[in-house]
C-alpha atoms as a PDB file:
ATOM      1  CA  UNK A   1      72.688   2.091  21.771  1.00  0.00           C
ATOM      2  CA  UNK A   2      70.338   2.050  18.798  1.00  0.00           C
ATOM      3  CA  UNK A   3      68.553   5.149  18.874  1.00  0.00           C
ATOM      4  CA  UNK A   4      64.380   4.898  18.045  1.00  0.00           C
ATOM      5  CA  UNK A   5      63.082   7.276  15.432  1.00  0.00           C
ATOM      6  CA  UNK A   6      61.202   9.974  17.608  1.00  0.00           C
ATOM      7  CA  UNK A   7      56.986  10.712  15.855  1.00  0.00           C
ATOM      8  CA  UNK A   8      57.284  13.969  13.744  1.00  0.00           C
ATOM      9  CA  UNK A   9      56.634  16.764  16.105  1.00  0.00           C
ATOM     10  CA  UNK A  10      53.299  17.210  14.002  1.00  0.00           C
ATOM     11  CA  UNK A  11      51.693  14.019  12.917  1.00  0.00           C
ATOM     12  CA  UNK A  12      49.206  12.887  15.480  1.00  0.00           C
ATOM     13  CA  UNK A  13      49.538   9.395  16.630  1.00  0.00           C
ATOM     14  CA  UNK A  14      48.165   6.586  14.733  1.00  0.00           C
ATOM     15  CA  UNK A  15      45.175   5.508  16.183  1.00  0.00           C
ATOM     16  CA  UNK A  16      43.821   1.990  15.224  1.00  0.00           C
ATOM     17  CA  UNK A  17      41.649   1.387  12.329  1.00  0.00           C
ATOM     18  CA  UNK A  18      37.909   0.388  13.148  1.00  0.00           C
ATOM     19  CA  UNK A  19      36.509  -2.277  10.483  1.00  0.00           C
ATOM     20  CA  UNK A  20      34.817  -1.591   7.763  1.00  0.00           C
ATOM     21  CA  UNK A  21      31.261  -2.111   7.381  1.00  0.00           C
ATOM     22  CA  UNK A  22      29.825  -3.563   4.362  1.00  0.00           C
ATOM     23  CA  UNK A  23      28.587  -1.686   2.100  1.00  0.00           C
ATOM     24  CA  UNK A  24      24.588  -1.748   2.529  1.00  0.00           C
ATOM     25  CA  UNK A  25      21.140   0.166   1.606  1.00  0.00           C
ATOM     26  CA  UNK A  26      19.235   1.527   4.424  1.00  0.00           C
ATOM     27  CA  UNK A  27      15.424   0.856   3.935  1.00  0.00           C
ATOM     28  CA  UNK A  28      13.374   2.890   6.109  1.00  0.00           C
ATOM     29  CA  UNK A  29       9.399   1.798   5.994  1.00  0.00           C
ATOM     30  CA  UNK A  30       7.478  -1.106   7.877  1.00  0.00           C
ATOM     31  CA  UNK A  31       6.342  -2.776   4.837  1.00  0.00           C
ATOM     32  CA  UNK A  32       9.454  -1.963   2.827  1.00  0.00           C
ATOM     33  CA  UNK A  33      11.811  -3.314   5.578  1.00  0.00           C
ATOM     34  CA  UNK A  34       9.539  -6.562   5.568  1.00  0.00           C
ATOM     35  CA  UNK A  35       9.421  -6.797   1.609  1.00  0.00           C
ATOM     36  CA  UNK A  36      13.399  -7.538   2.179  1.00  0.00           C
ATOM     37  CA  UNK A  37      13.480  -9.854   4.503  1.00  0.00           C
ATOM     38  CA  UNK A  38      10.689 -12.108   2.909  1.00  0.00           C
ATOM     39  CA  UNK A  39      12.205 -11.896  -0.293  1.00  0.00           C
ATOM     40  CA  UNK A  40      16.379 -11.653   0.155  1.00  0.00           C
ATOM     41  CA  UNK A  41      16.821 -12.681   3.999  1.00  0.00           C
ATOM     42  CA  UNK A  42      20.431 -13.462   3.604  1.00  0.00           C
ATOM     43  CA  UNK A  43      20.831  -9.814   2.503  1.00  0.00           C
ATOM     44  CA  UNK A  44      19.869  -7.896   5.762  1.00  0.00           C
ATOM     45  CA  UNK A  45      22.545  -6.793   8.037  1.00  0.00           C
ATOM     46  CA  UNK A  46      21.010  -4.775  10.915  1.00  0.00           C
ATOM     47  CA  UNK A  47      17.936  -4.268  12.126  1.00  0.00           C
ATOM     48  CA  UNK A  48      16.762  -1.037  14.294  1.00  0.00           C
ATOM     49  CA  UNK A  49      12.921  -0.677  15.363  1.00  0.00           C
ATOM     50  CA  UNK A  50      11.045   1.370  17.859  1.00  0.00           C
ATOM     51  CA  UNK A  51       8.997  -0.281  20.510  1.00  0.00           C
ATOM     52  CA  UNK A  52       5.706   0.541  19.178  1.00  0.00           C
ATOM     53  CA  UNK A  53       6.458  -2.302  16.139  1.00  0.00           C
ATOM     54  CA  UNK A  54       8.075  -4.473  17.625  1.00  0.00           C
ATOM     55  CA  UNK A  55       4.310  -6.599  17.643  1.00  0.00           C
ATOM     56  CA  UNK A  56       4.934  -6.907  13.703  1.00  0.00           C
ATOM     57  CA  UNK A  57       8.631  -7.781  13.984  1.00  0.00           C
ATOM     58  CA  UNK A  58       8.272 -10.953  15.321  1.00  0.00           C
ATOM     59  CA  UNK A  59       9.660 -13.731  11.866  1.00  0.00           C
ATOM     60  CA  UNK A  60      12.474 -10.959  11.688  1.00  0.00           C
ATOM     61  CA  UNK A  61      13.411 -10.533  15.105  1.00  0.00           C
ATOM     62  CA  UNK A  62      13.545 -14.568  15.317  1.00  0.00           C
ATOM     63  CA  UNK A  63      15.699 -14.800  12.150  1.00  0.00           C
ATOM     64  CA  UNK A  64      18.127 -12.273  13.267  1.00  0.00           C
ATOM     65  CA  UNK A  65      18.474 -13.775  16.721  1.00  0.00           C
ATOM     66  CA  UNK A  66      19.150 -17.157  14.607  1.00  0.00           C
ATOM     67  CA  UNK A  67      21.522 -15.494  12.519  1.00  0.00           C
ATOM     68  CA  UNK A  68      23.036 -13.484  14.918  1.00  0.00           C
ATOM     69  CA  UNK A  69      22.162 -10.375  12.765  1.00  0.00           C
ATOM     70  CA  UNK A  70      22.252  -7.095  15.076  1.00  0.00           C
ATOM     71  CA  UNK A  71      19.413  -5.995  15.948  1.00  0.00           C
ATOM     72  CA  UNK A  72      18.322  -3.222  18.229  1.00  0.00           C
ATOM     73  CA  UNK A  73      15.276  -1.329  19.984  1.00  0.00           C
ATOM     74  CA  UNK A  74      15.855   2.487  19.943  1.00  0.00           C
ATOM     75  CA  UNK A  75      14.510   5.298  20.746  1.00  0.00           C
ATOM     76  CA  UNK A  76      12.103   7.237  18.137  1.00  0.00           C
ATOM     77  CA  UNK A  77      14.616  10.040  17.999  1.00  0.00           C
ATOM     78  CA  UNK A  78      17.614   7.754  17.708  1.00  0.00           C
ATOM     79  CA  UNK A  79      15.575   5.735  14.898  1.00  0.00           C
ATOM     80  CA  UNK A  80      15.558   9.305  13.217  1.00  0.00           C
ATOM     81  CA  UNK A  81      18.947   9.798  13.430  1.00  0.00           C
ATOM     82  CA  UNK A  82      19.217   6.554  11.284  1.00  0.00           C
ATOM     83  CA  UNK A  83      17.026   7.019   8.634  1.00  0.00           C
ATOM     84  CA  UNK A  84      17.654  10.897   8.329  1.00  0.00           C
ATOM     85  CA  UNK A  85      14.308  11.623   8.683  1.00  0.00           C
ATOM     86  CA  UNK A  86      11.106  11.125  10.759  1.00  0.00           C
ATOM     87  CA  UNK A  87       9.277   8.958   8.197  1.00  0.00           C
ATOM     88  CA  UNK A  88      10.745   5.428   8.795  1.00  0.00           C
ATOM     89  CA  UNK A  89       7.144   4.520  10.023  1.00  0.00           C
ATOM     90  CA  UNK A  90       9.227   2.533  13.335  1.00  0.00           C
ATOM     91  CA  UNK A  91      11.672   0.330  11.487  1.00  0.00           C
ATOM     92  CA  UNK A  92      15.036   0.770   9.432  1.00  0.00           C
ATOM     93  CA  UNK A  93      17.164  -2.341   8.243  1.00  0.00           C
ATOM     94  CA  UNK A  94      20.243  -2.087   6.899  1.00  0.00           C
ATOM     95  CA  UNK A  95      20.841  -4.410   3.563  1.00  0.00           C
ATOM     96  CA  UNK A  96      23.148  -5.051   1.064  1.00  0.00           C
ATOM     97  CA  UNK A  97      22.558  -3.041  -2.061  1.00  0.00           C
ATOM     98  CA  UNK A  98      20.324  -4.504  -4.092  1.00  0.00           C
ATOM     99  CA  UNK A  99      21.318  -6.246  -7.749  1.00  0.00           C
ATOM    100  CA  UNK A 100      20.382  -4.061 -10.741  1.00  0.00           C
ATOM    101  CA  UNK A 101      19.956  -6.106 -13.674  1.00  0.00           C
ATOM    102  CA  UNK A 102      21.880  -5.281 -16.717  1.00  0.00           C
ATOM    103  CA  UNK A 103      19.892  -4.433 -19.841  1.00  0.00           C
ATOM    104  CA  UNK A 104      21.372  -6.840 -21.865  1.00  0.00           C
ATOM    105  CA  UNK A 105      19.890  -9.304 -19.056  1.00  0.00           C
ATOM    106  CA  UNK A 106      16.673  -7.373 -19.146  1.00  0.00           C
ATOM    107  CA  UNK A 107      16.203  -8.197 -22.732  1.00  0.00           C
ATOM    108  CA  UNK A 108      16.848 -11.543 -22.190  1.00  0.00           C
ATOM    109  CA  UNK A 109      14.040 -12.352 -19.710  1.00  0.00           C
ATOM    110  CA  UNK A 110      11.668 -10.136 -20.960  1.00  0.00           C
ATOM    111  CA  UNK A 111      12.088 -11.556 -24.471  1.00  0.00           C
ATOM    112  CA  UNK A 112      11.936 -15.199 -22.660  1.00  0.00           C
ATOM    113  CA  UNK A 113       9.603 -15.445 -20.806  1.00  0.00           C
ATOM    114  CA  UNK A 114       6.869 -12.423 -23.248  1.00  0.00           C
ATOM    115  CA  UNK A 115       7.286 -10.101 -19.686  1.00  0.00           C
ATOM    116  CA  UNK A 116       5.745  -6.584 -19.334  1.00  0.00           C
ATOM    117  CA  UNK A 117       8.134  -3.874 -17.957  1.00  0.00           C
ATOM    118  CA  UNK A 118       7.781  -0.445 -17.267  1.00  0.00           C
ATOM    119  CA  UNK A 119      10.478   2.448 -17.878  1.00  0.00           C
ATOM    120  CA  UNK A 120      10.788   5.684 -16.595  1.00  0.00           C
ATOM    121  CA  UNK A 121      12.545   9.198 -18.796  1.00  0.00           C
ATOM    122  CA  UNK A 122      13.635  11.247 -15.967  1.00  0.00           C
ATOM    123  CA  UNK A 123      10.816  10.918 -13.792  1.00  0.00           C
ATOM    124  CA  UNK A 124      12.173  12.599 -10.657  1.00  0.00           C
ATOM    125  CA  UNK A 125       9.828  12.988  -7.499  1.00  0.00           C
ATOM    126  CA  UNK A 126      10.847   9.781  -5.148  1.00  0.00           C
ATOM    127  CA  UNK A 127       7.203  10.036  -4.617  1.00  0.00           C
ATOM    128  CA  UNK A 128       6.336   9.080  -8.341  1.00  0.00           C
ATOM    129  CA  UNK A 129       8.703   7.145  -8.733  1.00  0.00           C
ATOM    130  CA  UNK A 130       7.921   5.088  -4.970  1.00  0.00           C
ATOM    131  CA  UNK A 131       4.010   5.011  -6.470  1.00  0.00           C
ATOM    132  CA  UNK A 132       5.123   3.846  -9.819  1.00  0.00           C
ATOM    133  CA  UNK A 133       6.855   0.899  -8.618  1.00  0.00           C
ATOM    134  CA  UNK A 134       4.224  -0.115  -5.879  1.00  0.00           C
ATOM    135  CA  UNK A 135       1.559  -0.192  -8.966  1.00  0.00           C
ATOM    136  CA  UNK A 136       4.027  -1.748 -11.189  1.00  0.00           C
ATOM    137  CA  UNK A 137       3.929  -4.640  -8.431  1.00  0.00           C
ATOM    138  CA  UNK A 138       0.240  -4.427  -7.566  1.00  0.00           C
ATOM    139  CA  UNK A 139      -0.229  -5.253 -11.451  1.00  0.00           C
ATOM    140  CA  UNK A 140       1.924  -8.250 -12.218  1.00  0.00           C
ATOM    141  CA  UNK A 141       4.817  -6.138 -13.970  1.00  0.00           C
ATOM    142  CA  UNK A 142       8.219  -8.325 -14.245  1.00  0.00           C
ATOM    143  CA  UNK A 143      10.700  -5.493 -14.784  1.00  0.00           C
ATOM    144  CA  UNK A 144      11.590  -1.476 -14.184  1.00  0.00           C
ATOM    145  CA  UNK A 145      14.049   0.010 -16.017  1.00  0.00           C
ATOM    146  CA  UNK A 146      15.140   3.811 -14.640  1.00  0.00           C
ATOM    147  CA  UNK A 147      16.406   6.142 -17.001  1.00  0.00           C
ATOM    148  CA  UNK A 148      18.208   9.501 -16.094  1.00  0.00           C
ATOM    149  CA  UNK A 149      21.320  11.560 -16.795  1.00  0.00           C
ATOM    150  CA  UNK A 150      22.919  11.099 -13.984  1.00  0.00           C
ATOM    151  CA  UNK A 151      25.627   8.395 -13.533  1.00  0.00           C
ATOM    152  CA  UNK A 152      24.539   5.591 -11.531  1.00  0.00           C
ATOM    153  CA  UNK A 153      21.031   6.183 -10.755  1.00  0.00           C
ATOM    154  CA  UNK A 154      19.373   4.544  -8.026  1.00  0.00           C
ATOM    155  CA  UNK A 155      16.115   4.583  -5.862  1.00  0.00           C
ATOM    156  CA  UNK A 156      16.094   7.514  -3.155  1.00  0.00           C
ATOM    157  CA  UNK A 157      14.994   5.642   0.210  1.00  0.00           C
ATOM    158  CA  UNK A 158      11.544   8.025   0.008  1.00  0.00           C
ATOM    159  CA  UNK A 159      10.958   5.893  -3.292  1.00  0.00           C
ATOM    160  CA  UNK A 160      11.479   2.285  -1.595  1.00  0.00           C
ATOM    161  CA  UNK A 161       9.441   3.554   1.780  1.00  0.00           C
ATOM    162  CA  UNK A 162       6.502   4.707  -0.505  1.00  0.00           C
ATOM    163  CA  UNK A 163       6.237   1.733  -3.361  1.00  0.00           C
ATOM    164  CA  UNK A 164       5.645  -0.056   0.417  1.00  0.00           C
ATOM    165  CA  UNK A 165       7.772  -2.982  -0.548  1.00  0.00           C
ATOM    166  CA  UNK A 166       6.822  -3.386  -4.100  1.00  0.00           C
ATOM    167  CA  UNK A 167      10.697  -2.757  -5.331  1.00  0.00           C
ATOM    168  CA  UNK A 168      11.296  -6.499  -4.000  1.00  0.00           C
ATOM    169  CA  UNK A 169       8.825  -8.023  -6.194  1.00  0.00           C
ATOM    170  CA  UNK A 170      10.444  -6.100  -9.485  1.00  0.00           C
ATOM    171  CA  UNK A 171      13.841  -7.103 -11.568  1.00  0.00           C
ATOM    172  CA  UNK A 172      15.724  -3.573 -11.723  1.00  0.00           C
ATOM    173  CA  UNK A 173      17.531  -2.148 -14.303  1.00  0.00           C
ATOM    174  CA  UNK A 174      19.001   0.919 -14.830  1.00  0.00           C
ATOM    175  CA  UNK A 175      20.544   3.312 -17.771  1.00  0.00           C
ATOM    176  CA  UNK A 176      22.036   6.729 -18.746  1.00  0.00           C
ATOM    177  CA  UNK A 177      20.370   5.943 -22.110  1.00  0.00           C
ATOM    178  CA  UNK A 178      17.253   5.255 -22.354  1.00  0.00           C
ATOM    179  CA  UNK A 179      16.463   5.701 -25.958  1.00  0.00           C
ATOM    180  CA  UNK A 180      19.257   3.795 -27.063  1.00  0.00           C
ATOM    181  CA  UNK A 181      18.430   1.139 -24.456  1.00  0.00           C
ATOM    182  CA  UNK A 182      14.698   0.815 -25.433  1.00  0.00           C
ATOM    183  CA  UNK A 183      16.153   0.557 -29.413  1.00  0.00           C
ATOM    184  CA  UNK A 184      17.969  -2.489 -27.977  1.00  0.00           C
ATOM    185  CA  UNK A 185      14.865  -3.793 -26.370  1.00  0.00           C
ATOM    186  CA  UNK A 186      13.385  -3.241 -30.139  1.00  0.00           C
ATOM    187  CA  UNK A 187      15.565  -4.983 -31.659  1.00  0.00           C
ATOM    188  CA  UNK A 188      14.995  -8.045 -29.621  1.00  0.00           C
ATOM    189  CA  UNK A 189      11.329  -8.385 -30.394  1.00  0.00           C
ATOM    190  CA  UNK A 190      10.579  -6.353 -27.525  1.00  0.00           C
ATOM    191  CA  UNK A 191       7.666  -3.301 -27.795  1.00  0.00           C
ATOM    192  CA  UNK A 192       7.932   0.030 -26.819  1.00  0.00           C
ATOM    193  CA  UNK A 193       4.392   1.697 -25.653  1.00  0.00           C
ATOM    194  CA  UNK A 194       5.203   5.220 -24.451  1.00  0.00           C
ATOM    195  CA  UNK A 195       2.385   7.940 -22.480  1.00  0.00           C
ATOM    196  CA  UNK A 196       1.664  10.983 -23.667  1.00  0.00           C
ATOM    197  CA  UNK A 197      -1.688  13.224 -22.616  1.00  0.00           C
ATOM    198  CA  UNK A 198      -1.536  14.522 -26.018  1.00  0.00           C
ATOM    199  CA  UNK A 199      -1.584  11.425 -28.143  1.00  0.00           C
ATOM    200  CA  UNK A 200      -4.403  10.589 -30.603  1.00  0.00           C
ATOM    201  CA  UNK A 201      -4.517   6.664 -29.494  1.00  0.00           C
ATOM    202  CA  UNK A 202      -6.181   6.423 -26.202  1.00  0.00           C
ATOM    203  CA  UNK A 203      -5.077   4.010 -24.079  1.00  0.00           C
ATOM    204  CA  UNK A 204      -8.559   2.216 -23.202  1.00  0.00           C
ATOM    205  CA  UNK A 205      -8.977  -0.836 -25.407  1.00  0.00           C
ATOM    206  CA  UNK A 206      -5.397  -0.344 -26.816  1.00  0.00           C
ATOM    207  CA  UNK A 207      -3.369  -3.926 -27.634  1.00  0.00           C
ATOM    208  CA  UNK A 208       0.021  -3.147 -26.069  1.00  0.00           C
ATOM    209  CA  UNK A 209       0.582  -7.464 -26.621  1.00  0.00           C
ATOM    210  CA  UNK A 210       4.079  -8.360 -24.966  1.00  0.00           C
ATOM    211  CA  UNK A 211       6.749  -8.233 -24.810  1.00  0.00           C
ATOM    212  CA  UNK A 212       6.131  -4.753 -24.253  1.00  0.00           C
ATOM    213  CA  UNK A 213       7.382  -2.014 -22.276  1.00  0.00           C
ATOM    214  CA  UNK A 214       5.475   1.071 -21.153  1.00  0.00           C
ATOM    215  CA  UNK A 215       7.517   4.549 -21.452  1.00  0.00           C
ATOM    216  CA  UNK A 216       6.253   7.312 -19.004  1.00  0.00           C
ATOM    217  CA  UNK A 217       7.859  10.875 -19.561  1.00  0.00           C
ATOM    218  CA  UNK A 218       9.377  13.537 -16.685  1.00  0.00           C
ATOM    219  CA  UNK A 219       6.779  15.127 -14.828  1.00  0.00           C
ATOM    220  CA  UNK A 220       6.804  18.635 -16.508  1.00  0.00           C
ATOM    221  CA  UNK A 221       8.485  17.875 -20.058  1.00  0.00           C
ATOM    222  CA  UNK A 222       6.946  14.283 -20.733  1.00  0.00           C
ATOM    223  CA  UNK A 223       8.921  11.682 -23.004  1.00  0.00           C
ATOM    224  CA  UNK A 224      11.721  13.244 -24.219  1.00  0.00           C
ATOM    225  CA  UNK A 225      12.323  12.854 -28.134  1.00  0.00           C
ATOM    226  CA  UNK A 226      14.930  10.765 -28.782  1.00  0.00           C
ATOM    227  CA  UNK A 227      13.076   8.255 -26.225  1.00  0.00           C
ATOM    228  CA  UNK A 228       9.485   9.099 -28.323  1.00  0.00           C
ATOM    229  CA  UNK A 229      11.284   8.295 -31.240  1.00  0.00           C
ATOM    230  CA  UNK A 230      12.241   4.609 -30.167  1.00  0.00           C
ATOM    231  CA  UNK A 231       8.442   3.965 -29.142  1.00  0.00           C
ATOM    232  CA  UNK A 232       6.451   2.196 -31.732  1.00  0.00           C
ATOM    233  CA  UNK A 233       3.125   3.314 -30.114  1.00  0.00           C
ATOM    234  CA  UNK A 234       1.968   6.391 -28.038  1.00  0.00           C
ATOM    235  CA  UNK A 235      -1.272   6.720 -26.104  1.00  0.00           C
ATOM    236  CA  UNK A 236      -3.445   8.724 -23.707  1.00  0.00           C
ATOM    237  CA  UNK A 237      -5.681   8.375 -20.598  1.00  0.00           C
ATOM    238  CA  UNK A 238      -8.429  10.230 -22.194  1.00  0.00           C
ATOM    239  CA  UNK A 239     -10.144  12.265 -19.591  1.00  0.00           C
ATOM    240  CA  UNK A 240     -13.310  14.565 -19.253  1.00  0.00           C
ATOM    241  CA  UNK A 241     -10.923  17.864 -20.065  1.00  0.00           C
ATOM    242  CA  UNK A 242     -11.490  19.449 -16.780  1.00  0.00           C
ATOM    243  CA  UNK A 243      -7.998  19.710 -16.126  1.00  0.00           C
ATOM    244  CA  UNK A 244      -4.887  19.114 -18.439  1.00  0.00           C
ATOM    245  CA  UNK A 245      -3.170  16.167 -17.523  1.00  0.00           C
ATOM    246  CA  UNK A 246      -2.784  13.254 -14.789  1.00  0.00           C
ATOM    247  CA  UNK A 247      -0.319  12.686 -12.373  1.00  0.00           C
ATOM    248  CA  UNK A 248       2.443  10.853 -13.937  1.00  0.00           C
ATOM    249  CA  UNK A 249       2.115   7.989 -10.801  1.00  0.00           C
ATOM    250  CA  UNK A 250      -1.885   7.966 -11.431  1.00  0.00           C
ATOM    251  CA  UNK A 251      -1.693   7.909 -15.097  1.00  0.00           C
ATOM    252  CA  UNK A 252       1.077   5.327 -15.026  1.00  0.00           C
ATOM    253  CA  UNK A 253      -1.170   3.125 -12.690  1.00  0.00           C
ATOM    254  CA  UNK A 254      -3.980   3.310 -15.110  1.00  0.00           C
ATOM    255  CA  UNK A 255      -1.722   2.465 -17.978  1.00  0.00           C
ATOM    256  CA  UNK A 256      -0.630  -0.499 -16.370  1.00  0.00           C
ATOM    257  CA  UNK A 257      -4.333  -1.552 -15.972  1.00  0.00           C
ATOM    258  CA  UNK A 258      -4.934  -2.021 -19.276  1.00  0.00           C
ATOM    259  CA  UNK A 259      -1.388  -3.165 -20.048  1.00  0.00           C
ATOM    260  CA  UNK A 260      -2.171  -6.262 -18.135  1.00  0.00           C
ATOM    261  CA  UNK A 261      -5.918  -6.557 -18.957  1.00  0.00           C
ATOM    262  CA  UNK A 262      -5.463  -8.438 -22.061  1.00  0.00           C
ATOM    263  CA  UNK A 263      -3.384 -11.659 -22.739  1.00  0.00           C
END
């Protein structure tokens, strides 16, 4: 009789496998949810909403059912659960990760087509940076390039709910080097504007032409230097003096005014 191996006295039965879901972004925000589905449909994977929106919902809820896309009603507290928080304004959907342009890339179309970008040194706050890239969209701007220290940096979901679905209208690009990055960008024709509260040139009236890319600095240190270095121009928002400085989301917006003011 051929004797069956008996399980090791401590290994706990194998237990089947569940599939593996596809790697995906969770966007939490009304607006934000519906910026990705208007503009990369194919991408969205699941859908969860609370009642109260379902009113708005109706072009995604009909293109999921289409799609067969899941797609659920849940409770307020369960929606909370999902988007590890209480500020997913009724809606989360579940996406696959967005493409990040590579700089070389960036270059190319910005150098193509004369586009205006915007690039951020180590500005931290996912509120800046969410306010940032809603302006950056409100204005016309082709192109964000994120620069920080850290490996692999992406957009916190606080930054995507708050820029209220302006990071779908904006070619993304990110680096761990952002002054040798922007002297790439140089050397392709491209202009590098950076902002600094203390500089002599004040941004009203001031020709940043294009190509161009605006720098804005860190919220307590500003541009760092080796990034200040690689700019070819630095100006101010010139103020009345009753207080030091703007917020780097308010002064960025008003930068990008006059950025795309002139041809």
């Amino acid at each position: 009789m051929v004797q069956r191996p008996r399980p090791h006295p401590h290994r706990p039965p194998d237990r089947p496998r569940e599939p593996r879901r596809e790697a995906s972004d969770v966007i939490q925000g009304l607006r934000a949810g519906l910026a990705v589905f208007a503009r990369r449909p194919d991408d969205v994977l699941r859908v969860a909403y609370t009642r109260d929106v379902r009113p708005e919902l109706g072009d995604l809820l009909r293109a999921c059912a289409t799609k067969r896309v899941p797609c659920q009603e849940v409770s307020a507290g369960e929606l909370d659960r999902i988007a590890e928080g209480t500020h997913h304004e009724g809606l989360c959907v579940a996406a696959r990760p967005r493409r990040w342009l590579p700089t070389g890339e960036l270059a190319d179309a910005l150098a193509r087509s004369k586009g205006l970008a915007l690039a951020l040194d180590r500005v931290r706050n996912p509120y800046n940076v969410g306010a940032i890239l809603r302006s950056a969209a409100f204005f016309g701007l082709d192109a964000a390039l994120l620069g920080t220290p850290a490996p692999h940096p992406g957009l916190p979901p606080t930054a995507v709910r708050v820029a209220e679905g302006g990071v779908e209208h904006l070619q993304l690009a990110r680096t761990t080097d952002l002054a040798d990055t922007l002297a790439r960008l140089r050397a392709r024709g491209i202009r590098v504007v950076g902002a600094d509260g203390q500089a002599t040139t004040g941004a009203a009236g001031f020709a940043f032409g294009r190509p161009a890319v605006l720098v804005v600095g860190n919220e307590r240190e500003g541009l760092g230097e080796r990034v200040r270095a690689q700019c070819d121009a630095v100006v101010a928002v010139r103020g009345a003096g009753s207080v030091e400085s703007l917020n780097v989301a308010v002064a960025a917006g008003v930068l990008m005014a006059e950025m795309t003011r002139r041809p």
